[in-house]
PDB file of N, CA and C in Angstrom:
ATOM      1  N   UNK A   1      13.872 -15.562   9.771  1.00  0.00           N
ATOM      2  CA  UNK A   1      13.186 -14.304   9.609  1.00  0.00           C
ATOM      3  C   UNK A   1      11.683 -14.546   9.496  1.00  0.00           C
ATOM      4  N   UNK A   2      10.877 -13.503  10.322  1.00  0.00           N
ATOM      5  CA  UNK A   2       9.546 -13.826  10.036  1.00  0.00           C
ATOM      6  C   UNK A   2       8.779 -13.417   8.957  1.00  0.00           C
ATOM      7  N   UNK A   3       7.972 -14.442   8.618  1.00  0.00           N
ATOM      8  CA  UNK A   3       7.051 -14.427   7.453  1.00  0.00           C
ATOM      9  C   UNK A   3       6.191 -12.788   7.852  1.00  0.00           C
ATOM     10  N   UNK A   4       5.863 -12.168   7.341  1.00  0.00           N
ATOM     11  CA  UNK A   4       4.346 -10.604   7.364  1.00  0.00           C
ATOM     12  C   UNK A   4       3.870 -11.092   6.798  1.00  0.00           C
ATOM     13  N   UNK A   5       2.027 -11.160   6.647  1.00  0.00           N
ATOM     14  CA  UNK A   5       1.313 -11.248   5.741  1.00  0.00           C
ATOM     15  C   UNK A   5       1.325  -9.662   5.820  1.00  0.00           C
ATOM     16  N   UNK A   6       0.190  -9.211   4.824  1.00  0.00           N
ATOM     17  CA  UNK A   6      -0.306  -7.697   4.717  1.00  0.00           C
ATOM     18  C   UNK A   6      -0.491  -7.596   5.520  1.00  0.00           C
ATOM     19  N   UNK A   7      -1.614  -8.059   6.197  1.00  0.00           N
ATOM     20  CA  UNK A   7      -2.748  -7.573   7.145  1.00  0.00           C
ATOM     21  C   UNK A   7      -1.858  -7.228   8.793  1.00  0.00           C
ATOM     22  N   UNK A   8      -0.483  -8.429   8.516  1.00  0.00           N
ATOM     23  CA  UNK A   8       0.615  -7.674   9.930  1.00  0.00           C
ATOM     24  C   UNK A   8       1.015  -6.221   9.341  1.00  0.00           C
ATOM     25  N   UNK A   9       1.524  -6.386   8.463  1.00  0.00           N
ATOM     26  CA  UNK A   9       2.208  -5.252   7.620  1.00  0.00           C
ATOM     27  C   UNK A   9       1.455  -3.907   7.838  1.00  0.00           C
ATOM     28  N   UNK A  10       0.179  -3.721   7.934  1.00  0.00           N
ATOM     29  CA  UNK A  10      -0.857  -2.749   8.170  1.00  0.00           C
ATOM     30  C   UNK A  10      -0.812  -2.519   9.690  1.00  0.00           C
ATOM     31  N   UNK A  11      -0.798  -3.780  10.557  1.00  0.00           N
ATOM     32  CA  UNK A  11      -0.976  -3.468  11.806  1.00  0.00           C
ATOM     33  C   UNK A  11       0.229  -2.676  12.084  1.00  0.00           C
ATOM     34  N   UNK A  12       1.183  -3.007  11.756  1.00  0.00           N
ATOM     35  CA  UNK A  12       2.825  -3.106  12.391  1.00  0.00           C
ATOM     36  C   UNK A  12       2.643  -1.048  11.787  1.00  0.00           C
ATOM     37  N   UNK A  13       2.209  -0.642  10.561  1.00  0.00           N
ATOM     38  CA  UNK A  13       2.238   0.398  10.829  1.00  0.00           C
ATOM     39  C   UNK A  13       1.157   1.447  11.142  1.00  0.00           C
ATOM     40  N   UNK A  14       0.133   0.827  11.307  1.00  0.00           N
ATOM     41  CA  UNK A  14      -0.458   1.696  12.148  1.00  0.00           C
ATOM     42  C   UNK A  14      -0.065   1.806  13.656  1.00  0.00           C
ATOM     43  N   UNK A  15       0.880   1.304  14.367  1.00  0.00           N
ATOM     44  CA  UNK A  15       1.620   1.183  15.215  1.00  0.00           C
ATOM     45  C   UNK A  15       2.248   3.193  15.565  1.00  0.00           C
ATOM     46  N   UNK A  16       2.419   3.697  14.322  1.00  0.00           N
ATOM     47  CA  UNK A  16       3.405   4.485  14.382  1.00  0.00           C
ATOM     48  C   UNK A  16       2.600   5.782  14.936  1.00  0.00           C
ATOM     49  N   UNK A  17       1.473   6.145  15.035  1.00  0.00           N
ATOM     50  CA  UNK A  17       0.705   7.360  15.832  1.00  0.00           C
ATOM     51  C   UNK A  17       0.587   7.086  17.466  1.00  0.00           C
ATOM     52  N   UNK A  18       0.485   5.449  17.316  1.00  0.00           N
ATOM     53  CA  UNK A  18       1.063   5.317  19.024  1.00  0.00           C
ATOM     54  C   UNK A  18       2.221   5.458  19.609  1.00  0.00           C
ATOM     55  N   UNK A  19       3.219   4.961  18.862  1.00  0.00           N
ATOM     56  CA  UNK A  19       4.525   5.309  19.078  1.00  0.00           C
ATOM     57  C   UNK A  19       4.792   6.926  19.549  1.00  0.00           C
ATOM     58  N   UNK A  20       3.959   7.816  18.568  1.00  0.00           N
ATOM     59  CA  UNK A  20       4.250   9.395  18.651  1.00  0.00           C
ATOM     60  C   UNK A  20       3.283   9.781  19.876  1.00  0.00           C
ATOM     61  N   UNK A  21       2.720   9.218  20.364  1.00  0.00           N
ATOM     62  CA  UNK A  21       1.794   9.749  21.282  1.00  0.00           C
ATOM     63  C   UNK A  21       2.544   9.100  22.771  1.00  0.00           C
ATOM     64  N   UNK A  22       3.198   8.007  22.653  1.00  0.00           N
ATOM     65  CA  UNK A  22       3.660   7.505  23.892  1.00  0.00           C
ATOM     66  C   UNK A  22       5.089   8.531  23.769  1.00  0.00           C
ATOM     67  N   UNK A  23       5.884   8.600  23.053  1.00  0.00           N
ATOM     68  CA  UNK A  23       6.632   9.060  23.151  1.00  0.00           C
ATOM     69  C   UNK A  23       6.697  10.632  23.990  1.00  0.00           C
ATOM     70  N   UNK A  24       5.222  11.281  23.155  1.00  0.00           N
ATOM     71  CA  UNK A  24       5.032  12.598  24.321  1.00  0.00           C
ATOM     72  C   UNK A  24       4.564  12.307  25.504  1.00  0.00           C
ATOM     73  N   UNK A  25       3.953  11.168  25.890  1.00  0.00           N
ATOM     74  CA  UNK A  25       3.743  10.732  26.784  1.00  0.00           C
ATOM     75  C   UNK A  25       4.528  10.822  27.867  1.00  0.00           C
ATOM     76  N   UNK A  26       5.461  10.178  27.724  1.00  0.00           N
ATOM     77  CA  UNK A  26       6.986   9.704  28.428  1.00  0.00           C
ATOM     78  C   UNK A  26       7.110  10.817  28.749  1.00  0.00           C
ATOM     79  N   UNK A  27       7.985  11.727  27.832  1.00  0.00           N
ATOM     80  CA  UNK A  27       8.710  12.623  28.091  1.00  0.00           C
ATOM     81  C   UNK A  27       8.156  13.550  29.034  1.00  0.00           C
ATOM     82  N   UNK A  28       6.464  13.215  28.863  1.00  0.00           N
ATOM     83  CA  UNK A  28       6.080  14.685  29.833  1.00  0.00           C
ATOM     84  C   UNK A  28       5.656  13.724  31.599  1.00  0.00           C
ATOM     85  N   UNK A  29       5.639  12.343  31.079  1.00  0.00           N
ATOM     86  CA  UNK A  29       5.203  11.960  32.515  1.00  0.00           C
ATOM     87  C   UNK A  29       6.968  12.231  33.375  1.00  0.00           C
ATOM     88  N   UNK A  30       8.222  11.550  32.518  1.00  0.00           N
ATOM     89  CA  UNK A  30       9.559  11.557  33.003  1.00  0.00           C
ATOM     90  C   UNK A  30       9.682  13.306  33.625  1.00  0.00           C
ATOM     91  N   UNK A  31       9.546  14.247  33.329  1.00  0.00           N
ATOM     92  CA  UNK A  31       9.472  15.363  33.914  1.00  0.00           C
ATOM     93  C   UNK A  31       8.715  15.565  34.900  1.00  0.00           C
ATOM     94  N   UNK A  32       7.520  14.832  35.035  1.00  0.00           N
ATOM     95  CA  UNK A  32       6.715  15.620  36.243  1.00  0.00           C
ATOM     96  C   UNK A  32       7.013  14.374  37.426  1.00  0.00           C
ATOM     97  N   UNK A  33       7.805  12.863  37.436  1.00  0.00           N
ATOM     98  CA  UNK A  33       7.580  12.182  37.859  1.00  0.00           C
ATOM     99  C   UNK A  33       9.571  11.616  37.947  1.00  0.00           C
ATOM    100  N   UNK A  34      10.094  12.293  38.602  1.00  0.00           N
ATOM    101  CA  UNK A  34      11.950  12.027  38.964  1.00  0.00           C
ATOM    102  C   UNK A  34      11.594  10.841  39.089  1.00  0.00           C
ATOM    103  N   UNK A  35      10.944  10.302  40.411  1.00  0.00           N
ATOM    104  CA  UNK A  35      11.560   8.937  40.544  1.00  0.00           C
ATOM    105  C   UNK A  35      10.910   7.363  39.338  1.00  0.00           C
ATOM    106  N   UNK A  36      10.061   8.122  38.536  1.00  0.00           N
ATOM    107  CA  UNK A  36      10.014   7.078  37.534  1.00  0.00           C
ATOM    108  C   UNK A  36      10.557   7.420  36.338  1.00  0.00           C
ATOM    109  N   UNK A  37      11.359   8.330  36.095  1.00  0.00           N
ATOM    110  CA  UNK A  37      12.278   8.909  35.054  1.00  0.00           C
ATOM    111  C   UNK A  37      12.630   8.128  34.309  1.00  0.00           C
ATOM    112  N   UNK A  38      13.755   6.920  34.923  1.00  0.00           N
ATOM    113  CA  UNK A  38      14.229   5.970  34.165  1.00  0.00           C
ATOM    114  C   UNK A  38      13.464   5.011  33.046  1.00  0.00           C
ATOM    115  N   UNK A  39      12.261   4.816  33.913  1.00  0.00           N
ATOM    116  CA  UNK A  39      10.871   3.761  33.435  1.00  0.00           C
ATOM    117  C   UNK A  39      10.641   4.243  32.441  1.00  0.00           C
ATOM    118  N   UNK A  40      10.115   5.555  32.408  1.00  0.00           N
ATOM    119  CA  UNK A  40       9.613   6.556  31.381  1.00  0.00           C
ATOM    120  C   UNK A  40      10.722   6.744  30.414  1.00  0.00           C
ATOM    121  N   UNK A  41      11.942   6.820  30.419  1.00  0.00           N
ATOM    122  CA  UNK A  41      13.119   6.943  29.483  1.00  0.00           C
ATOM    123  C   UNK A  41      13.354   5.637  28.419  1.00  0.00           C
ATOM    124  N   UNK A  42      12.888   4.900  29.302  1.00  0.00           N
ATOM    125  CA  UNK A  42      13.122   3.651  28.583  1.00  0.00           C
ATOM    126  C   UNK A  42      12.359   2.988  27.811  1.00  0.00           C
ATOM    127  N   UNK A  43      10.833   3.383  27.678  1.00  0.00           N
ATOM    128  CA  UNK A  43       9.700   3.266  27.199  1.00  0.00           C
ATOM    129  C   UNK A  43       9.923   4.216  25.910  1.00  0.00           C
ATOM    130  N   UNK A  44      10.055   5.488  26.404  1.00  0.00           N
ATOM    131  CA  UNK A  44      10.401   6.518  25.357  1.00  0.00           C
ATOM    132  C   UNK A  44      11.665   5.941  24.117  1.00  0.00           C
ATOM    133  N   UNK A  45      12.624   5.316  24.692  1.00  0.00           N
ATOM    134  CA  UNK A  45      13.346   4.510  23.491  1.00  0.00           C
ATOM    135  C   UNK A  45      12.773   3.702  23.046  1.00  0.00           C
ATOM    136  N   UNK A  46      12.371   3.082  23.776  1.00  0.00           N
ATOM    137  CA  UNK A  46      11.495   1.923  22.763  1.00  0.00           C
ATOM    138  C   UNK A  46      10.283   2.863  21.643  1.00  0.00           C
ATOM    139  N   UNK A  47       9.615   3.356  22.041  1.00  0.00           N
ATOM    140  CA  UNK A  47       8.781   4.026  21.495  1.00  0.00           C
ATOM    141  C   UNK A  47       9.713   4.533  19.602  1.00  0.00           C
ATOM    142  N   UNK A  48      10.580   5.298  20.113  1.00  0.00           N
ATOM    143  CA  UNK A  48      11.299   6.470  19.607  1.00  0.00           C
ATOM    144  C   UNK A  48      11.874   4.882  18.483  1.00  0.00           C
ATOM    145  N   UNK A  49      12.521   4.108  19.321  1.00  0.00           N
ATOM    146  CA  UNK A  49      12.833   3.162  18.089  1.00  0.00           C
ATOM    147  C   UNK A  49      11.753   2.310  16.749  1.00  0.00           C
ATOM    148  N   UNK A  50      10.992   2.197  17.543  1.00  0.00           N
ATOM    149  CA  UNK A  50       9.795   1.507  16.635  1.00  0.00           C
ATOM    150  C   UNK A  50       9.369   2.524  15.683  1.00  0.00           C
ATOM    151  N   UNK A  51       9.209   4.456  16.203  1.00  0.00           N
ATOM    152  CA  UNK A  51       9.263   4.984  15.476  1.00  0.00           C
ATOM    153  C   UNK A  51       9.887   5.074  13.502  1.00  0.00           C
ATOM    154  N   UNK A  52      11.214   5.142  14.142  1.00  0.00           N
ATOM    155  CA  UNK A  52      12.643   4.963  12.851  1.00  0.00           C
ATOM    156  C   UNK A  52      12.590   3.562  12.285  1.00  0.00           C
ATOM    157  N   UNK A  53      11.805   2.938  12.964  1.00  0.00           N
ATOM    158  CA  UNK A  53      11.962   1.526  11.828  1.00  0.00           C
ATOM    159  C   UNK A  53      10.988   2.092  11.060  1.00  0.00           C
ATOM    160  N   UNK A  54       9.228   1.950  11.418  1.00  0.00           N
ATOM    161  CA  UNK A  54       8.828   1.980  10.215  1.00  0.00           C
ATOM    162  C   UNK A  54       8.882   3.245   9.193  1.00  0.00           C
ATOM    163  N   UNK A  55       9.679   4.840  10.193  1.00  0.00           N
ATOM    164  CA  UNK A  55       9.931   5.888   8.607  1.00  0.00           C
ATOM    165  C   UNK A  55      11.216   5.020   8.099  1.00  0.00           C
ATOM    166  N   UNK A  56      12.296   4.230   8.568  1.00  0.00           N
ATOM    167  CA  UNK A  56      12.936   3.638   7.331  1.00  0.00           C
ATOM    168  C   UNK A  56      12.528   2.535   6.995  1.00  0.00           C
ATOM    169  N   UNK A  57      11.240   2.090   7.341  1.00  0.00           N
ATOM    170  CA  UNK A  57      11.068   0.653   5.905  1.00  0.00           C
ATOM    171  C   UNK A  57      10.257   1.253   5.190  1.00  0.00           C
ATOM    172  N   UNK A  58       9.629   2.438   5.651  1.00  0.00           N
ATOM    173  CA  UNK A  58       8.397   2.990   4.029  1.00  0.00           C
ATOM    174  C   UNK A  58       9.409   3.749   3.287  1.00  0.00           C
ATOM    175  N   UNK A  59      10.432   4.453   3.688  1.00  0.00           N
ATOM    176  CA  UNK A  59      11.621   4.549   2.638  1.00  0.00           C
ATOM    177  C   UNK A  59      12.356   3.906   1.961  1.00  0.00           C
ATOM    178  N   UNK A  60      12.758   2.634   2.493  1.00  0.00           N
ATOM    179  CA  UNK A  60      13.328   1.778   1.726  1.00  0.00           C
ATOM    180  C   UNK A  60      12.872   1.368   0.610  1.00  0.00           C
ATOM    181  N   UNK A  61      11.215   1.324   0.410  1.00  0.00           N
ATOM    182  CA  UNK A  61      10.185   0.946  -0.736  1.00  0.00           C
ATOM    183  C   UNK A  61      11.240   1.641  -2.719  1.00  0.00           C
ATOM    184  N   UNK A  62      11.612   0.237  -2.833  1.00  0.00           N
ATOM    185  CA  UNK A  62      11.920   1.294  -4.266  1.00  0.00           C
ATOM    186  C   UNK A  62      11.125   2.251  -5.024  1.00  0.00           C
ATOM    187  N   UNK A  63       9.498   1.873  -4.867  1.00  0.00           N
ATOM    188  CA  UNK A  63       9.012   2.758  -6.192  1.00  0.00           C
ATOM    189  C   UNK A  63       8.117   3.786  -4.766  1.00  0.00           C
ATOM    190  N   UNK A  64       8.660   5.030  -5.956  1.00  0.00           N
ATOM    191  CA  UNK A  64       8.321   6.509  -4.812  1.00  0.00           C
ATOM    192  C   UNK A  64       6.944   6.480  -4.527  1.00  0.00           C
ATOM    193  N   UNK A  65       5.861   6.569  -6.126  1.00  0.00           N
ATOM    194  CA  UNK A  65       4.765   6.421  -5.078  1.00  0.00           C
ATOM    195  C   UNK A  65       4.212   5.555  -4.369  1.00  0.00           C
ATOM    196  N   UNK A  66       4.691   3.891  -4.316  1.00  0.00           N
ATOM    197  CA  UNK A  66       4.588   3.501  -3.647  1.00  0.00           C
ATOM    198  C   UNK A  66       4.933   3.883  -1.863  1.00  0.00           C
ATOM    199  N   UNK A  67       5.971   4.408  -1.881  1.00  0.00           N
ATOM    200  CA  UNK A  67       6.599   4.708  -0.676  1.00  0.00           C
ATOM    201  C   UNK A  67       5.753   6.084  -0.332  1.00  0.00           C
ATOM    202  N   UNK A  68       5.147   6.993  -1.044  1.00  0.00           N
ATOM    203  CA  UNK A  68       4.740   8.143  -0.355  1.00  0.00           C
ATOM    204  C   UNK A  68       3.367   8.146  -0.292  1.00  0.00           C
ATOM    205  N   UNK A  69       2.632   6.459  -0.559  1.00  0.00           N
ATOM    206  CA  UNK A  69       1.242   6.987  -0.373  1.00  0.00           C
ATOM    207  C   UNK A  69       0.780   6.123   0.973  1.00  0.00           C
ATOM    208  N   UNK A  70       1.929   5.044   1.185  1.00  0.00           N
ATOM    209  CA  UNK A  70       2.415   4.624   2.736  1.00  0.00           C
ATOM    210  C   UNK A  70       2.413   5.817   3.823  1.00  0.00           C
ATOM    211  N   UNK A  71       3.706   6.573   3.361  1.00  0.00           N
ATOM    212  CA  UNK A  71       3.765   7.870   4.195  1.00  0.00           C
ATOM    213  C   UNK A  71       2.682   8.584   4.697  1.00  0.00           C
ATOM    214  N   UNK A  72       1.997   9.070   3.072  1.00  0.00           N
ATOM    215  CA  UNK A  72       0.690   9.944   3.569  1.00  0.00           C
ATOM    216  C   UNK A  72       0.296   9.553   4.609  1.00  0.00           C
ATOM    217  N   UNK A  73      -0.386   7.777   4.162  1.00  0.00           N
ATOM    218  CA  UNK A  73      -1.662   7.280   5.164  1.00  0.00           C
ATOM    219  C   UNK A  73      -0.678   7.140   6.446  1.00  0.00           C
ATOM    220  N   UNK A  74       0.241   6.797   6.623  1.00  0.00           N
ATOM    221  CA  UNK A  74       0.777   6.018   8.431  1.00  0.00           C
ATOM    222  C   UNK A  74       1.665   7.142   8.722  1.00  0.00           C
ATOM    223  N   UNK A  75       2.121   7.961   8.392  1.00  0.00           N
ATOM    224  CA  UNK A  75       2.935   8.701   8.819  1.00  0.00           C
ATOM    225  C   UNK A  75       2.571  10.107   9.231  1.00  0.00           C
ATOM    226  N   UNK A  76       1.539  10.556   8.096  1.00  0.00           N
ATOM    227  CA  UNK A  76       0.709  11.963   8.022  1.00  0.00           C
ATOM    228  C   UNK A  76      -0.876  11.743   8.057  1.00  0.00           C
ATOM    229  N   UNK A  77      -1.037  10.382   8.453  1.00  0.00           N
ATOM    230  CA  UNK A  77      -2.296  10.290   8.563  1.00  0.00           C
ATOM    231  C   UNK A  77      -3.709  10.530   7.907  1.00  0.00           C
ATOM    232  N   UNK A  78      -3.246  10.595   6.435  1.00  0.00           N
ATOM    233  CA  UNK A  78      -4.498  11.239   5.286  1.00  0.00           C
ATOM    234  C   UNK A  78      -4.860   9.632   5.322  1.00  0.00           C
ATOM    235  N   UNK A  79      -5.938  10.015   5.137  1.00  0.00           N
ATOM    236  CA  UNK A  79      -7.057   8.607   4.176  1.00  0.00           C
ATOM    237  C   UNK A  79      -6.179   8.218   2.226  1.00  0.00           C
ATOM    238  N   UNK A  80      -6.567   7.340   2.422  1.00  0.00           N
ATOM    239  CA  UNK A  80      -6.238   7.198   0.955  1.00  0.00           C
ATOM    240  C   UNK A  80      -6.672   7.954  -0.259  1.00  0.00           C
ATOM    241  N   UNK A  81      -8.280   8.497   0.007  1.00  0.00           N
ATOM    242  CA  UNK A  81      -8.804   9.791  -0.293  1.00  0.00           C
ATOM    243  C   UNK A  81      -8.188  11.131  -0.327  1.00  0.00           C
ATOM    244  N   UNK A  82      -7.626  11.853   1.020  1.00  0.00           N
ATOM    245  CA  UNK A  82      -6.652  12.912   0.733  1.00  0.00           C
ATOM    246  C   UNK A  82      -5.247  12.437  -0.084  1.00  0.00           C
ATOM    247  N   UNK A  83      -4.991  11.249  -0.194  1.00  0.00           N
ATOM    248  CA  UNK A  83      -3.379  11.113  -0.777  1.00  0.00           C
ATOM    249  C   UNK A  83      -3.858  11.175  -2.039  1.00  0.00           C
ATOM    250  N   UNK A  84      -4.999  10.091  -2.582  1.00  0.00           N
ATOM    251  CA  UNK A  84      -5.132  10.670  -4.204  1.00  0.00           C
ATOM    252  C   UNK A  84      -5.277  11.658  -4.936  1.00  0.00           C
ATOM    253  N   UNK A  85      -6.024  12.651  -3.784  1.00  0.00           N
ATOM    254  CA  UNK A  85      -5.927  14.046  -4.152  1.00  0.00           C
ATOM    255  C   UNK A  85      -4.809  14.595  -4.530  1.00  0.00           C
ATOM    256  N   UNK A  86      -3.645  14.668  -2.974  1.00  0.00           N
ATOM    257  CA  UNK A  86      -2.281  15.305  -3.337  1.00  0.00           C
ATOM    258  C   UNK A  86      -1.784  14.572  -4.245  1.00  0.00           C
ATOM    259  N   UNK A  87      -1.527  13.585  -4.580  1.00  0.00           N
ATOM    260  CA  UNK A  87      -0.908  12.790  -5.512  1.00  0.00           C
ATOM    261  C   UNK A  87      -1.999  12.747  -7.253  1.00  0.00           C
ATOM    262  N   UNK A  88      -2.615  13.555  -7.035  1.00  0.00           N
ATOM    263  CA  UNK A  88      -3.361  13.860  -8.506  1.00  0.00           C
ATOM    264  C   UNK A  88      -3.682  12.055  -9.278  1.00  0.00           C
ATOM    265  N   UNK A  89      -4.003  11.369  -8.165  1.00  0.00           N
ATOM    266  CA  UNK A  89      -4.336  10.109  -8.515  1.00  0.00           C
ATOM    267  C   UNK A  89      -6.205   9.566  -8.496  1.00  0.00           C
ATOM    268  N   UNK A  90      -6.230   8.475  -9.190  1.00  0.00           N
ATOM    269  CA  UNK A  90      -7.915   8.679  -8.482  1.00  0.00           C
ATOM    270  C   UNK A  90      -7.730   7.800  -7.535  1.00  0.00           C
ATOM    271  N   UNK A  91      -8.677   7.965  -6.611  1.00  0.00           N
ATOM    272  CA  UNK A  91      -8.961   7.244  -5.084  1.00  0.00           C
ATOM    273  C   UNK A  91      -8.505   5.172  -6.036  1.00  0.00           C
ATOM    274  N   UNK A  92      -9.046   4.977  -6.176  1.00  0.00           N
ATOM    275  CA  UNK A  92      -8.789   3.351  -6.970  1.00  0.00           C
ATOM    276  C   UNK A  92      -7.568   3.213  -7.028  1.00  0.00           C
ATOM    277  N   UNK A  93      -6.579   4.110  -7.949  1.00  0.00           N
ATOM    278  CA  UNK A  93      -5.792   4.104  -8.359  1.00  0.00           C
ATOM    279  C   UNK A  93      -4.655   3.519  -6.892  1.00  0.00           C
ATOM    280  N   UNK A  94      -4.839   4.440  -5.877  1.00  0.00           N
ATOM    281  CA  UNK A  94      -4.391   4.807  -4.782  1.00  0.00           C
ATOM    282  C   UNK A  94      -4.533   3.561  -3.961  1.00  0.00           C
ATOM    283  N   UNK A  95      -5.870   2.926  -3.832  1.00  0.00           N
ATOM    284  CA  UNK A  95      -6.121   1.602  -3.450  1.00  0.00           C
ATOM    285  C   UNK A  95      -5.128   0.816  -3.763  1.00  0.00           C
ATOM    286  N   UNK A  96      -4.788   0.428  -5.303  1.00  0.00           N
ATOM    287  CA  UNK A  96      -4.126  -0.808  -5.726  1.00  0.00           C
ATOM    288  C   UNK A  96      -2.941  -0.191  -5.256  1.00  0.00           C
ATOM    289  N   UNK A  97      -2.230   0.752  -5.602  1.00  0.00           N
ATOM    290  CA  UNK A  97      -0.819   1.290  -4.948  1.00  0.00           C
ATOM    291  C   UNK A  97      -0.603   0.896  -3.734  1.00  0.00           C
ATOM    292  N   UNK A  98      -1.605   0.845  -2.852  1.00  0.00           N
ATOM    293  CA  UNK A  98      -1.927   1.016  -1.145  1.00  0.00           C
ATOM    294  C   UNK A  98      -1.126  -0.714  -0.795  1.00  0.00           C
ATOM    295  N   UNK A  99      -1.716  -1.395  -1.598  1.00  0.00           N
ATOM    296  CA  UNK A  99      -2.075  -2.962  -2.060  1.00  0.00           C
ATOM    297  C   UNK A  99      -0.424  -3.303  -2.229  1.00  0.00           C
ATOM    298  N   UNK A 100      -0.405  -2.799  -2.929  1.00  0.00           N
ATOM    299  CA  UNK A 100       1.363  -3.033  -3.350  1.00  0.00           C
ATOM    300  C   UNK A 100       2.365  -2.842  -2.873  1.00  0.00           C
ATOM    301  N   UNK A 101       2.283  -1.504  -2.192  1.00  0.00           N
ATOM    302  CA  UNK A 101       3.414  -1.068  -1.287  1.00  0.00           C
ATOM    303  C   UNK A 101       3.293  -2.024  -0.372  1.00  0.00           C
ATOM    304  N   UNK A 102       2.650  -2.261   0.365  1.00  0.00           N
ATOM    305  CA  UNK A 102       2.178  -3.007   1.934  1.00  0.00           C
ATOM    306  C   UNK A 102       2.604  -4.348   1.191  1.00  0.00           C
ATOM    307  N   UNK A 103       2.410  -4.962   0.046  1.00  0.00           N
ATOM    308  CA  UNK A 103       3.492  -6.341  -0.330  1.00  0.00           C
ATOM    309  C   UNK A 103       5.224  -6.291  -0.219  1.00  0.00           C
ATOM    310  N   UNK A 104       5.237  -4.950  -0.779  1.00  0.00           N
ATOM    311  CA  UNK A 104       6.779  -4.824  -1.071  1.00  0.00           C
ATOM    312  C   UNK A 104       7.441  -4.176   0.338  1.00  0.00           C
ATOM    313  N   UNK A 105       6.528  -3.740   1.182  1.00  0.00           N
ATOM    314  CA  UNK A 105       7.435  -3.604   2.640  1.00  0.00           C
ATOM    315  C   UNK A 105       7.954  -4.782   3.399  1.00  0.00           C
ATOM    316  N   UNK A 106       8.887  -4.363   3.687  1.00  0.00           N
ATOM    317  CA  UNK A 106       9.821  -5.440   4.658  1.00  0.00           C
ATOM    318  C   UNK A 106      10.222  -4.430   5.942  1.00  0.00           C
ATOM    319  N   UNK A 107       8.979  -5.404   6.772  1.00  0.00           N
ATOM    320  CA  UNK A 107       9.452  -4.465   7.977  1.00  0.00           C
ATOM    321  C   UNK A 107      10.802  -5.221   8.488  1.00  0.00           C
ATOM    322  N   UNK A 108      11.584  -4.446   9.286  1.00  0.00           N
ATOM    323  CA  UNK A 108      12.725  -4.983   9.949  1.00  0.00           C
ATOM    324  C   UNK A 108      12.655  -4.801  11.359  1.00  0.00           C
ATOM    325  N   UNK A 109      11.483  -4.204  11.686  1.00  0.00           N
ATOM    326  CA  UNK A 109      11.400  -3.921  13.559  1.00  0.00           C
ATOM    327  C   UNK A 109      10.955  -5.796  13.838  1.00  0.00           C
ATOM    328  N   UNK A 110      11.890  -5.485  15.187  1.00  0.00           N
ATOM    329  CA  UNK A 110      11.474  -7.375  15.885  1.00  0.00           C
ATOM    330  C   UNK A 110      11.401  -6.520  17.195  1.00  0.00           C
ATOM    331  N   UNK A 111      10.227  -7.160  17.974  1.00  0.00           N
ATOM    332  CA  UNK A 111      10.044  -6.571  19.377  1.00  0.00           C
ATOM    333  C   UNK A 111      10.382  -7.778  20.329  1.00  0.00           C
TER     334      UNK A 111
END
């Protein structure tokens, strides 16, 4: 099994707004384009899978706010700034959380 440092751990999910953007991608090139349908279908799974790994490894995170200030930032895209807000945390606070979760993730996507 491979070693993550953080700094993969960060890449691997900022991964996930590309994933959502190829995915509409696909679907709208596979419609306007029959004979590369398949190409485009198959990209779109891949996409669509890399998706569901990382919403289930920031779920898997035992401690919640750890797991939902992951979410915010890679999933809903707030700064660590809007999550301390919703999360009635101060921005710092949110930092070291940020810090921690990204230790305690275990991604399970292998490409």
């Amino acid at each position: 099994m491979r070693e993550w440092s953080v700094d993969d751990k960060r890449v691997y999910l900022e991964q996930y707004p590309l994933a959502l953007a190829k995915i509409s991608r696909c679907y709208l090139l596979s419609a306007k384009n029959a004979d590369k349908s398949e190409k485009y279908k198959r990209e779109m799974s891949e996409a669509i899978l890399l998706r569901d790994f990382i919403e289930d490894d920031i779920g898997k995170i035992a401690d919640q706010v750890e797991s939902e200030v992951l979410a915010q930032k890679y999933l809903c895209g707030k700064t660590l700034e809007e999550t301390a807000e919703l999360l009635n945390y101060s921005k710092r606070q949110v930092e070291r959380i940020h810090v921690s979760a990204l230790e305690h993730l275990m991604p399970s996507y292998v490409s």
